[in-house]
PDB file of N, CA and C in Angstrom:
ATOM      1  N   UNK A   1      30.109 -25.829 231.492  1.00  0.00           N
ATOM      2  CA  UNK A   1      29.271 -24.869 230.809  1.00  0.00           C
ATOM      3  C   UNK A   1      29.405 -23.531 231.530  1.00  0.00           C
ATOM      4  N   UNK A   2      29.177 -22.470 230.699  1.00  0.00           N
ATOM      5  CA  UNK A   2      29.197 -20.931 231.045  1.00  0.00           C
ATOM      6  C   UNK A   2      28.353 -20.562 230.888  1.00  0.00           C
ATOM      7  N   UNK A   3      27.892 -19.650 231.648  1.00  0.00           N
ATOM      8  CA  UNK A   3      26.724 -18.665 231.592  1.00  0.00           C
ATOM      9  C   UNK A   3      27.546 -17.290 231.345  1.00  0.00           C
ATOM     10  N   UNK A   4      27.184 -16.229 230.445  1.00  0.00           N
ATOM     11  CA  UNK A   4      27.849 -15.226 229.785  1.00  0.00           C
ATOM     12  C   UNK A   4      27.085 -13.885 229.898  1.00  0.00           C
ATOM     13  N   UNK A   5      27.259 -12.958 230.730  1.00  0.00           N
ATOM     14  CA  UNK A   5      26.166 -11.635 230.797  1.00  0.00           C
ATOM     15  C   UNK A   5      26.591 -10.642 230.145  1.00  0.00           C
ATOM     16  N   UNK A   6      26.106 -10.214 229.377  1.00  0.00           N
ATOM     17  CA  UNK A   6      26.322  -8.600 229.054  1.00  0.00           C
ATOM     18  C   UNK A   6      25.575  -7.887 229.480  1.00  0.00           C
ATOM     19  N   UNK A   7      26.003  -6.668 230.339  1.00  0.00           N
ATOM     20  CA  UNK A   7      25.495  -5.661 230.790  1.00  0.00           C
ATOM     21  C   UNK A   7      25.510  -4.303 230.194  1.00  0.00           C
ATOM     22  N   UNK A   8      24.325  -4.127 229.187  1.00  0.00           N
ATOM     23  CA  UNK A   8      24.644  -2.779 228.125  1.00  0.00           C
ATOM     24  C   UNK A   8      23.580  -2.033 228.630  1.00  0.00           C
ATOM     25  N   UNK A   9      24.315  -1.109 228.412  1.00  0.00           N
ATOM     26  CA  UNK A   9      23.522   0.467 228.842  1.00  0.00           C
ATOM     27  C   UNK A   9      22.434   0.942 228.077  1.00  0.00           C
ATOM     28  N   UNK A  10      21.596   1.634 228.936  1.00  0.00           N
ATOM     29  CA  UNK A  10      20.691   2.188 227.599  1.00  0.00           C
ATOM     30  C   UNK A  10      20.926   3.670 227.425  1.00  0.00           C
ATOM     31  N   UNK A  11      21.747   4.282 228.221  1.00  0.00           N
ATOM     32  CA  UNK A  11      22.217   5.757 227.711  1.00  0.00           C
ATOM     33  C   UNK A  11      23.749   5.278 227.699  1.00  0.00           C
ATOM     34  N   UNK A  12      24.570   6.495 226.546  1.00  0.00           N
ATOM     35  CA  UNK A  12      25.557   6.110 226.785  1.00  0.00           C
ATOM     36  C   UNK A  12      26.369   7.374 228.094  1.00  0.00           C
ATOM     37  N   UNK A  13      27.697   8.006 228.156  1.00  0.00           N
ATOM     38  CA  UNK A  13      27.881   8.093 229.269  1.00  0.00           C
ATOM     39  C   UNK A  13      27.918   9.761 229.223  1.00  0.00           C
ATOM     40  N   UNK A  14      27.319  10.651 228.459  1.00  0.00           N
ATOM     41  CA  UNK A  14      26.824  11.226 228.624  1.00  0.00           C
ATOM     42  C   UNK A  14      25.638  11.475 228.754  1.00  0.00           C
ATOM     43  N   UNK A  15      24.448  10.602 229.431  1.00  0.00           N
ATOM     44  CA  UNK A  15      23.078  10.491 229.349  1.00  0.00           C
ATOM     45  C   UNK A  15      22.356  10.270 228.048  1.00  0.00           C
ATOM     46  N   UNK A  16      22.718  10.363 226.898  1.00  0.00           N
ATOM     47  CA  UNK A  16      21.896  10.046 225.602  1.00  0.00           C
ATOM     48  C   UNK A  16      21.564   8.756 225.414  1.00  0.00           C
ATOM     49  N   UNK A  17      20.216   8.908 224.965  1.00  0.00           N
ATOM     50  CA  UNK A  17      20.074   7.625 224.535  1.00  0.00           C
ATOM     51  C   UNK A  17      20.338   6.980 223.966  1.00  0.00           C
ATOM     52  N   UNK A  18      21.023   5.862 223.531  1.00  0.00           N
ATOM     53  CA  UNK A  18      21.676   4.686 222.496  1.00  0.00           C
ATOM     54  C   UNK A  18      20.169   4.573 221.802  1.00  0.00           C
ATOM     55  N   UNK A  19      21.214   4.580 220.324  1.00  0.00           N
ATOM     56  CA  UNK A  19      19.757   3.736 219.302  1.00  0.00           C
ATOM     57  C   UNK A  19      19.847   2.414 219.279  1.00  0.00           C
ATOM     58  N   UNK A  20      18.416   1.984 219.360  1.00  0.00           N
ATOM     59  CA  UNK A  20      17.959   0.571 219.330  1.00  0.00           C
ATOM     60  C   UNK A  20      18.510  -0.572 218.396  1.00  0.00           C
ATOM     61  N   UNK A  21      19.030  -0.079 217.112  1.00  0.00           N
ATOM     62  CA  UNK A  21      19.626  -0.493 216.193  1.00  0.00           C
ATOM     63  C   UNK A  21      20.855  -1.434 216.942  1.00  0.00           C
ATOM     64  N   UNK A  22      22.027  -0.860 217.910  1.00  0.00           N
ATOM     65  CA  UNK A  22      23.049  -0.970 218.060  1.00  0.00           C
ATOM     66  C   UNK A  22      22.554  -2.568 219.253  1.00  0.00           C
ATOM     67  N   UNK A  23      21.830  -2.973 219.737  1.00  0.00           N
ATOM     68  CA  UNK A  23      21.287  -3.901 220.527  1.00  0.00           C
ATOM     69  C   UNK A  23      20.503  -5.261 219.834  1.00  0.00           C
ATOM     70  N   UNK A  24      20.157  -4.424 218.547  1.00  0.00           N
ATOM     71  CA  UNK A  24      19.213  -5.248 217.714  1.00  0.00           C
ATOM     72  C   UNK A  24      20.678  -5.961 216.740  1.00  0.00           C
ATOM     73  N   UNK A  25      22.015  -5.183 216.492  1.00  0.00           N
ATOM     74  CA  UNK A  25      23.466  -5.626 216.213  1.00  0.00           C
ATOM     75  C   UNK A  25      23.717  -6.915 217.377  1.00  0.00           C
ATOM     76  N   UNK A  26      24.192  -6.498 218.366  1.00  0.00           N
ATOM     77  CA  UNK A  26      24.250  -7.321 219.273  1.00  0.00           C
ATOM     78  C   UNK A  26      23.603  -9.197 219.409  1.00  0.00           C
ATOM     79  N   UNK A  27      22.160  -8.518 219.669  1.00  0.00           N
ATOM     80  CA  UNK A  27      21.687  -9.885 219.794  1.00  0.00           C
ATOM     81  C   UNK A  27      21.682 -10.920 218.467  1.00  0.00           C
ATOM     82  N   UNK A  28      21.973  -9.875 216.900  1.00  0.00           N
ATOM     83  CA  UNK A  28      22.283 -10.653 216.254  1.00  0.00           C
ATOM     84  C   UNK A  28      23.545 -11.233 216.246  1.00  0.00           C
ATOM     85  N   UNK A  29      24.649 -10.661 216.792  1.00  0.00           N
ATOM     86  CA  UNK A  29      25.795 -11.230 216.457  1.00  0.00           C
ATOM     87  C   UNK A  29      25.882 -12.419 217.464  1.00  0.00           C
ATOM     88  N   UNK A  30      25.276 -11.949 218.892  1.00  0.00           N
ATOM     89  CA  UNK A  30      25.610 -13.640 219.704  1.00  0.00           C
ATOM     90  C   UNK A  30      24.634 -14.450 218.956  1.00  0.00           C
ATOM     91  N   UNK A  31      23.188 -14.603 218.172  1.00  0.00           N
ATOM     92  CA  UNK A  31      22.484 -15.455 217.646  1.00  0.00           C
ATOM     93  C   UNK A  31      23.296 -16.292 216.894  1.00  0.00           C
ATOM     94  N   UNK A  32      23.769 -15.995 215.857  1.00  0.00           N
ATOM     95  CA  UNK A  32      25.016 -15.833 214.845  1.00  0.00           C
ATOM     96  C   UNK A  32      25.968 -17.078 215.385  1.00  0.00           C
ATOM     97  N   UNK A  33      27.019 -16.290 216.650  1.00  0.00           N
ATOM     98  CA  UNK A  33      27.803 -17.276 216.652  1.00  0.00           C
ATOM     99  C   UNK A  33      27.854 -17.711 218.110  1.00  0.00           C
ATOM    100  N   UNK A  34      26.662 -18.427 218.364  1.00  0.00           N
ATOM    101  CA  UNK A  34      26.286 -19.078 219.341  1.00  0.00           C
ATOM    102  C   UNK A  34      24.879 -19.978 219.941  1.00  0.00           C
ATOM    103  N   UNK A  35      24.348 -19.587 218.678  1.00  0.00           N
ATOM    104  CA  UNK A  35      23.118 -20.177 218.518  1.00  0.00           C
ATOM    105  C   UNK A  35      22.119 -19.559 218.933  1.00  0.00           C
ATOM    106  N   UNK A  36      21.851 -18.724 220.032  1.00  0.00           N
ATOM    107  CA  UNK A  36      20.812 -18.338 220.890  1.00  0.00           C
ATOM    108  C   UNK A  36      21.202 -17.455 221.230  1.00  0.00           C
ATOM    109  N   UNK A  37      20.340 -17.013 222.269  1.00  0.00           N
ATOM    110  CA  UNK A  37      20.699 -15.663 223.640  1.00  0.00           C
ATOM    111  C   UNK A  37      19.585 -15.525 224.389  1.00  0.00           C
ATOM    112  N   UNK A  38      19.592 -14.603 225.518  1.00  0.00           N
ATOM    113  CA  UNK A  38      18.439 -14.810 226.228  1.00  0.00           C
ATOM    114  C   UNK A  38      19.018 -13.143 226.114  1.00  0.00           C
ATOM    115  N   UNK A  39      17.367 -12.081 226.293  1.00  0.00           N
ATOM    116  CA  UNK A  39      17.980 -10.828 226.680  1.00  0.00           C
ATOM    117  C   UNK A  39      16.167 -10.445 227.848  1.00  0.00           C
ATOM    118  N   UNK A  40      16.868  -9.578 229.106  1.00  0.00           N
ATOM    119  CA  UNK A  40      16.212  -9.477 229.407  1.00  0.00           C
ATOM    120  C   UNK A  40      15.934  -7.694 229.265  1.00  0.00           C
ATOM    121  N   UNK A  41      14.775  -7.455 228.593  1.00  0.00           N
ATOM    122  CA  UNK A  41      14.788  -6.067 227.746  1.00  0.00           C
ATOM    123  C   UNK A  41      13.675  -5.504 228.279  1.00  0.00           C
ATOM    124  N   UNK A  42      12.743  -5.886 228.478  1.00  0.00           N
ATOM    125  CA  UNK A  42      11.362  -5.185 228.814  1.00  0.00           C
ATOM    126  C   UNK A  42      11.283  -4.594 229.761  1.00  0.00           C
ATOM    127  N   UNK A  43      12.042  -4.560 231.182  1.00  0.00           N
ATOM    128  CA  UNK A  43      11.925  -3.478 232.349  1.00  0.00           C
ATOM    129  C   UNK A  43      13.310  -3.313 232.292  1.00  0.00           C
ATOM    130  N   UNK A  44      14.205  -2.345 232.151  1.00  0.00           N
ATOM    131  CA  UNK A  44      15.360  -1.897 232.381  1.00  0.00           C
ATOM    132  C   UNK A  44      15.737  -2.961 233.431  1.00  0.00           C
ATOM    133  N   UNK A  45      17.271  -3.081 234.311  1.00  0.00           N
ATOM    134  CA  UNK A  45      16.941  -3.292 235.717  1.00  0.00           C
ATOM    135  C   UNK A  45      18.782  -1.607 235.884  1.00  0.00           C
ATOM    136  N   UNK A  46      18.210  -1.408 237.080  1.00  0.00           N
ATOM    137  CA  UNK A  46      19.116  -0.263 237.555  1.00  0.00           C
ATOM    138  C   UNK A  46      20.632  -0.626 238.375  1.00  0.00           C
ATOM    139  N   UNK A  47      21.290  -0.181 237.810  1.00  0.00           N
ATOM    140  CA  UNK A  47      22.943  -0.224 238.260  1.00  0.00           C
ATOM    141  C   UNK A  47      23.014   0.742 239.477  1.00  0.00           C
ATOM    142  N   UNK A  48      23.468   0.363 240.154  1.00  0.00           N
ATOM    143  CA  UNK A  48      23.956   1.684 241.258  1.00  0.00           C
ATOM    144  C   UNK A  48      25.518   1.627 242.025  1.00  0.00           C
ATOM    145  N   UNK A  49      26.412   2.837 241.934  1.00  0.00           N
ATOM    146  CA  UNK A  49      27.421   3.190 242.604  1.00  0.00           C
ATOM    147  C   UNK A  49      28.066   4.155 242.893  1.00  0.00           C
ATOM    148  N   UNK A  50      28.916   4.223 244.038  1.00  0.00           N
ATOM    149  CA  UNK A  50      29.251   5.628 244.612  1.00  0.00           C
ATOM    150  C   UNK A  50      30.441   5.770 243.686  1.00  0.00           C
ATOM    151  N   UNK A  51      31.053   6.596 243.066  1.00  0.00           N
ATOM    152  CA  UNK A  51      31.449   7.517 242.615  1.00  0.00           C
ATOM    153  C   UNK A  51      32.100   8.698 243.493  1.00  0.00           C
ATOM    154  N   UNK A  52      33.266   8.639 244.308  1.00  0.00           N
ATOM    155  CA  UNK A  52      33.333  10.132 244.990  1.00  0.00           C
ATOM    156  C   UNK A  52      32.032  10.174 246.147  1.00  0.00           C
ATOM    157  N   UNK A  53      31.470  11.256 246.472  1.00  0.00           N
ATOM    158  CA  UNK A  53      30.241  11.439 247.080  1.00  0.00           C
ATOM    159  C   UNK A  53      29.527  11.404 246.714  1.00  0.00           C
ATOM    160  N   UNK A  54      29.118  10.845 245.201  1.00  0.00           N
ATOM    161  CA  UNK A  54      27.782  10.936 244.457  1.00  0.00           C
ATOM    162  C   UNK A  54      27.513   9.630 243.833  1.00  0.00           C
ATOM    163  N   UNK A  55      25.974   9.324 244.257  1.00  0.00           N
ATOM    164  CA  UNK A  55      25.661   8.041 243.719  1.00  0.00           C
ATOM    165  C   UNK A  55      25.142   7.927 242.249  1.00  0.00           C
ATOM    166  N   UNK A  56      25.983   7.346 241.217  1.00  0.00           N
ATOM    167  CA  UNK A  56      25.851   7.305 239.973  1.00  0.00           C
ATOM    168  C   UNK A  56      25.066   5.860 239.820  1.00  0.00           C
ATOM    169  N   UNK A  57      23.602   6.368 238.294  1.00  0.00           N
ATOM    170  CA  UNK A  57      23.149   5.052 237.883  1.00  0.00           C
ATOM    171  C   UNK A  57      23.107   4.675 236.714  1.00  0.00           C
ATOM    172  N   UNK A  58      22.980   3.721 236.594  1.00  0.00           N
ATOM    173  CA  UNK A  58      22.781   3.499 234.777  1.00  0.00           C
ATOM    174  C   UNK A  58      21.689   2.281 234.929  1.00  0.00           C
ATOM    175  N   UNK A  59      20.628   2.653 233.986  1.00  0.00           N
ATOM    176  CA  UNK A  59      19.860   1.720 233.463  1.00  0.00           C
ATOM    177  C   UNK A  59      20.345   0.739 232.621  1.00  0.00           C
ATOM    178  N   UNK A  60      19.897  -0.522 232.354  1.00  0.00           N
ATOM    179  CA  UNK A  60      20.543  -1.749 231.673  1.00  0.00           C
ATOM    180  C   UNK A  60      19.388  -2.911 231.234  1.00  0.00           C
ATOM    181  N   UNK A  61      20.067  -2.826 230.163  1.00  0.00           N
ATOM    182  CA  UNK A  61      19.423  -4.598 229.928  1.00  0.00           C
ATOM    183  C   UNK A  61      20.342  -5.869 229.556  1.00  0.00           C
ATOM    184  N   UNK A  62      19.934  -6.912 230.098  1.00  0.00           N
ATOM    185  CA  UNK A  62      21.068  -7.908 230.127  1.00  0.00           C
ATOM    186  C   UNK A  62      21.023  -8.857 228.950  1.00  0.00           C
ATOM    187  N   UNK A  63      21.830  -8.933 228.179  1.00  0.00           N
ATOM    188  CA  UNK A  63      22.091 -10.408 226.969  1.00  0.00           C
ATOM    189  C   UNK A  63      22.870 -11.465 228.083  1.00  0.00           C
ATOM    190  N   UNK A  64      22.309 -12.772 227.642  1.00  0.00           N
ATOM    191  CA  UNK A  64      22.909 -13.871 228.233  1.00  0.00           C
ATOM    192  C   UNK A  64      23.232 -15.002 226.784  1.00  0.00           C
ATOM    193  N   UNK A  65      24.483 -15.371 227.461  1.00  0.00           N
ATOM    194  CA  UNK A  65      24.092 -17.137 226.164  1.00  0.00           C
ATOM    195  C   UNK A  65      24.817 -17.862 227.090  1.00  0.00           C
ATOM    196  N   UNK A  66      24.806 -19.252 226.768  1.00  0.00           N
ATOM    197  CA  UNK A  66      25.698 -20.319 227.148  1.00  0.00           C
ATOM    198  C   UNK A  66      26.515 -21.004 226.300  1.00  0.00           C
ATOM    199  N   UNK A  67      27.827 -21.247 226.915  1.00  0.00           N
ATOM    200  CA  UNK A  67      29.142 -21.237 225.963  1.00  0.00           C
ATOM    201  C   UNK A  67      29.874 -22.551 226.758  1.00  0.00           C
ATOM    202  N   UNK A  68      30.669 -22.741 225.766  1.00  0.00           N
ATOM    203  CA  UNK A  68      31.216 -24.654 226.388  1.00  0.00           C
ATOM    204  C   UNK A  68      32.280 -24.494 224.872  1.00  0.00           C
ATOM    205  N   UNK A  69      33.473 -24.447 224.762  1.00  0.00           N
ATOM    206  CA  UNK A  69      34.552 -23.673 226.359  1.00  0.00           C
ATOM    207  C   UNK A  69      33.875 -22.150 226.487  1.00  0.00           C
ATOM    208  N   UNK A  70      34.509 -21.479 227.184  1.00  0.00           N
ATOM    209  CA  UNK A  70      34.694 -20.346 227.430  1.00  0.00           C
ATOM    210  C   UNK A  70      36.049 -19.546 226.700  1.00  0.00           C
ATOM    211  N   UNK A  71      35.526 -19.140 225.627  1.00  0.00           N
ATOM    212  CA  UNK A  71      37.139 -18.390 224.924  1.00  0.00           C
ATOM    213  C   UNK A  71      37.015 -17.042 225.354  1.00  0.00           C
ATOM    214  N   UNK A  72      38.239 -16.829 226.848  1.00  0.00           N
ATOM    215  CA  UNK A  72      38.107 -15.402 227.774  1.00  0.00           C
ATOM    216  C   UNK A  72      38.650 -14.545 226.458  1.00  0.00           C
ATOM    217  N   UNK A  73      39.678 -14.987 226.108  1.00  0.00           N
ATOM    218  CA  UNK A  73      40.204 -13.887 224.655  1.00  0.00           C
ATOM    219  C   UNK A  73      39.559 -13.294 223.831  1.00  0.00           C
ATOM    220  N   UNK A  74      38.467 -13.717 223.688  1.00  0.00           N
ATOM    221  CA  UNK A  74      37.344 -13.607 222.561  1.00  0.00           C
ATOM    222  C   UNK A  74      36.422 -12.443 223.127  1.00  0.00           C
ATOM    223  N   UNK A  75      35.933 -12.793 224.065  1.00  0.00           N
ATOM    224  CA  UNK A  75      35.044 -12.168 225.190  1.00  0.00           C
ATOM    225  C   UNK A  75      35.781 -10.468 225.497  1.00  0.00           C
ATOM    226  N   UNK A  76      37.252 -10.616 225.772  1.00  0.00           N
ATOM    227  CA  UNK A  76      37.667  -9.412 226.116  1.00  0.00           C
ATOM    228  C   UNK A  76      37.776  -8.819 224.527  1.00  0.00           C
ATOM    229  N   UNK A  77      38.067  -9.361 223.533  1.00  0.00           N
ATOM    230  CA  UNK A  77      37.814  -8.416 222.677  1.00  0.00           C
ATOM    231  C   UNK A  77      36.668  -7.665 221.976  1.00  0.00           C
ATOM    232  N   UNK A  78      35.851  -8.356 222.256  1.00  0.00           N
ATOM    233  CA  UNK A  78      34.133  -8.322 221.830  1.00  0.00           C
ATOM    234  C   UNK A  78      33.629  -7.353 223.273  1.00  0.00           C
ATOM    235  N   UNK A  79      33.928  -7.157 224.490  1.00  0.00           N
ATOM    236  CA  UNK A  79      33.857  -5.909 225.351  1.00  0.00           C
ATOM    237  C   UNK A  79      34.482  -4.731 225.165  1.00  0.00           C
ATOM    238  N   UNK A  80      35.463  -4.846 224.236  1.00  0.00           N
ATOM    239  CA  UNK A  80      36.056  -3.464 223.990  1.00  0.00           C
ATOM    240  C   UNK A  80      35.214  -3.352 222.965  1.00  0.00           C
ATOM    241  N   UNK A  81      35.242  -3.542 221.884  1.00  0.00           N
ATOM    242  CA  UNK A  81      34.065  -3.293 221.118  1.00  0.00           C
ATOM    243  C   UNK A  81      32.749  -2.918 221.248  1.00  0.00           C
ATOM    244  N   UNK A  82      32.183  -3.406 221.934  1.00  0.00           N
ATOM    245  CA  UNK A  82      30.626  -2.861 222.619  1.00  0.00           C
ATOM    246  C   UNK A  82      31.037  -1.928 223.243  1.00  0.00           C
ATOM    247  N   UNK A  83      32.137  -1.357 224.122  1.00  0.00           N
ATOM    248  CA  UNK A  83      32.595  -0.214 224.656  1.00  0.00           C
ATOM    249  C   UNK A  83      32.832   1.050 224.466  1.00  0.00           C
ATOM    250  N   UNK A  84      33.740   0.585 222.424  1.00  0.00           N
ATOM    251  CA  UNK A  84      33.122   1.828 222.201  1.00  0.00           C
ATOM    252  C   UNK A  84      31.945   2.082 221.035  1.00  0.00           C
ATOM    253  N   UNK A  85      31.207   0.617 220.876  1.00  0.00           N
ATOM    254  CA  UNK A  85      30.072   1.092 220.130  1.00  0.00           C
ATOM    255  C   UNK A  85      28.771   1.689 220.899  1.00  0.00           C
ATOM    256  N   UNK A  86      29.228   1.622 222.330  1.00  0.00           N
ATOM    257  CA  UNK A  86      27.768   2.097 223.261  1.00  0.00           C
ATOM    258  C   UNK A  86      28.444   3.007 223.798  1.00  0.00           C
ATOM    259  N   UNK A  87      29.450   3.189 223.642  1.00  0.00           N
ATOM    260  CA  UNK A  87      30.539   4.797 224.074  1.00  0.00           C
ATOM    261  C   UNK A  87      30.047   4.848 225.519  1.00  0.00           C
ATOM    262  N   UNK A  88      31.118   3.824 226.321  1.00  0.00           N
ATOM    263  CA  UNK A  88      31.275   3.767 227.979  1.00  0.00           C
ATOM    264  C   UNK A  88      32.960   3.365 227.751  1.00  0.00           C
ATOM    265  N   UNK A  89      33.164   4.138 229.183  1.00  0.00           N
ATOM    266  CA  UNK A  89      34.566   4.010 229.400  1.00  0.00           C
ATOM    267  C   UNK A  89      34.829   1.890 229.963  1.00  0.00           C
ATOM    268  N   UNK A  90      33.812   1.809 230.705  1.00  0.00           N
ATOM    269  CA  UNK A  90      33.874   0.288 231.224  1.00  0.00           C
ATOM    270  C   UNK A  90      32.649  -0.299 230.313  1.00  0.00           C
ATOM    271  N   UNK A  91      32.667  -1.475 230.170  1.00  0.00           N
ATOM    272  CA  UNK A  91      30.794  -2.298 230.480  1.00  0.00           C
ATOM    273  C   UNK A  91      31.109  -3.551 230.422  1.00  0.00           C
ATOM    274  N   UNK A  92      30.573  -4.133 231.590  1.00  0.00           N
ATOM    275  CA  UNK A  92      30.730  -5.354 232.364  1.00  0.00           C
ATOM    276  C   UNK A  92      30.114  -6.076 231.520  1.00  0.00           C
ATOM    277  N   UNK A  93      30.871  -7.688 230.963  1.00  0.00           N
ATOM    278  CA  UNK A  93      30.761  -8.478 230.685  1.00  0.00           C
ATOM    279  C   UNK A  93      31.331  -9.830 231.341  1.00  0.00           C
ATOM    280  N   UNK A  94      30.437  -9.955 231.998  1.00  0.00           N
ATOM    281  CA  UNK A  94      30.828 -11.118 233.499  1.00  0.00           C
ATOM    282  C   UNK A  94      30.383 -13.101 232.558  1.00  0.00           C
ATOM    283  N   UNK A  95      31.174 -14.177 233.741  1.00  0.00           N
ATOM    284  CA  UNK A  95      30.930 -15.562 233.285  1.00  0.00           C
ATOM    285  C   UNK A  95      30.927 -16.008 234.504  1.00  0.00           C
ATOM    286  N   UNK A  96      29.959 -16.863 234.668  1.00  0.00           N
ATOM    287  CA  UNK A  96      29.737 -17.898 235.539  1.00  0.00           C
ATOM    288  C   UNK A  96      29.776 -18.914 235.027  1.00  0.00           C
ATOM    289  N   UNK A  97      30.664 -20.130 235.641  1.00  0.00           N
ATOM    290  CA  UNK A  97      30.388 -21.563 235.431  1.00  0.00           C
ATOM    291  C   UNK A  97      29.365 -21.891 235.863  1.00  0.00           C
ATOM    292  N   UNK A  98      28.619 -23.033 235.255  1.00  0.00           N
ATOM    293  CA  UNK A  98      27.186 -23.230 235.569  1.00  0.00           C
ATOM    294  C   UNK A  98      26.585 -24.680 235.704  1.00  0.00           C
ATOM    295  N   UNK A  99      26.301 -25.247 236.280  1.00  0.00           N
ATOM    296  CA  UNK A  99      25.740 -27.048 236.005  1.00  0.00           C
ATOM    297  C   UNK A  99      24.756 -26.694 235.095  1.00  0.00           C
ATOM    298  N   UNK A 100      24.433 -27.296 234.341  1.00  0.00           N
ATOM    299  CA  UNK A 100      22.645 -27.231 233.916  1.00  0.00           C
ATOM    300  C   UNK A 100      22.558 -29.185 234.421  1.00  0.00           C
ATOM    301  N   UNK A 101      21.171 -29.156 235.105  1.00  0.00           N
ATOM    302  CA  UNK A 101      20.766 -29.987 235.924  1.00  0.00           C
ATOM    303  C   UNK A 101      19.465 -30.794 235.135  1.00  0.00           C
TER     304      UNK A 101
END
């Protein structure tokens, strides 16, 4: 089993705010084709990194689901997509293998 994070921004990368719409897309499409999702939305949590000499941040909220296989092909194409529908040059979409116990 996989554990699956998306890490989406809530501005995109010129500081604007993303509309809510484009998240409310999202969690429908993993509902859709995966049954569920977990998102953690109600307190941002904060990104931080150096950049050159300057520490750059981005606020975030995380979508999770669990997946059994893991189709990486799928995943990298569905990150370019959120990439440029939340208009970021990167956005981390990480997998952990996982026991559930």
């Amino acid at each position: 089993m996989h554990l699956v994070q998306l890490l989406l921004p809530l501005n995109n990368n010129a500081g604007k705010p993303l509309a809510r719409e484009l998240f409310v897309e999202v969690r429908n499409e993993l509902v859709e084709r995966f049954g569920g999702m977990t998102g953690y939305t109600r307190a941002p949590v904060r990104g931080l990194w150096q950049d050159n000499d300057q520490t750059v941040h981005d606020d975030l909220v995380i979508y999770e689901v669990m997946v059994e296989p893991l189709d990486i092909g799928w995943w990298r194409q569905y990150r370019a997509r959120l990439e440029r529908r939340f208009e970021q040059s990167e956005l981390v979409v990480r997998a952990h293998e996982i026991q559930v116990v």
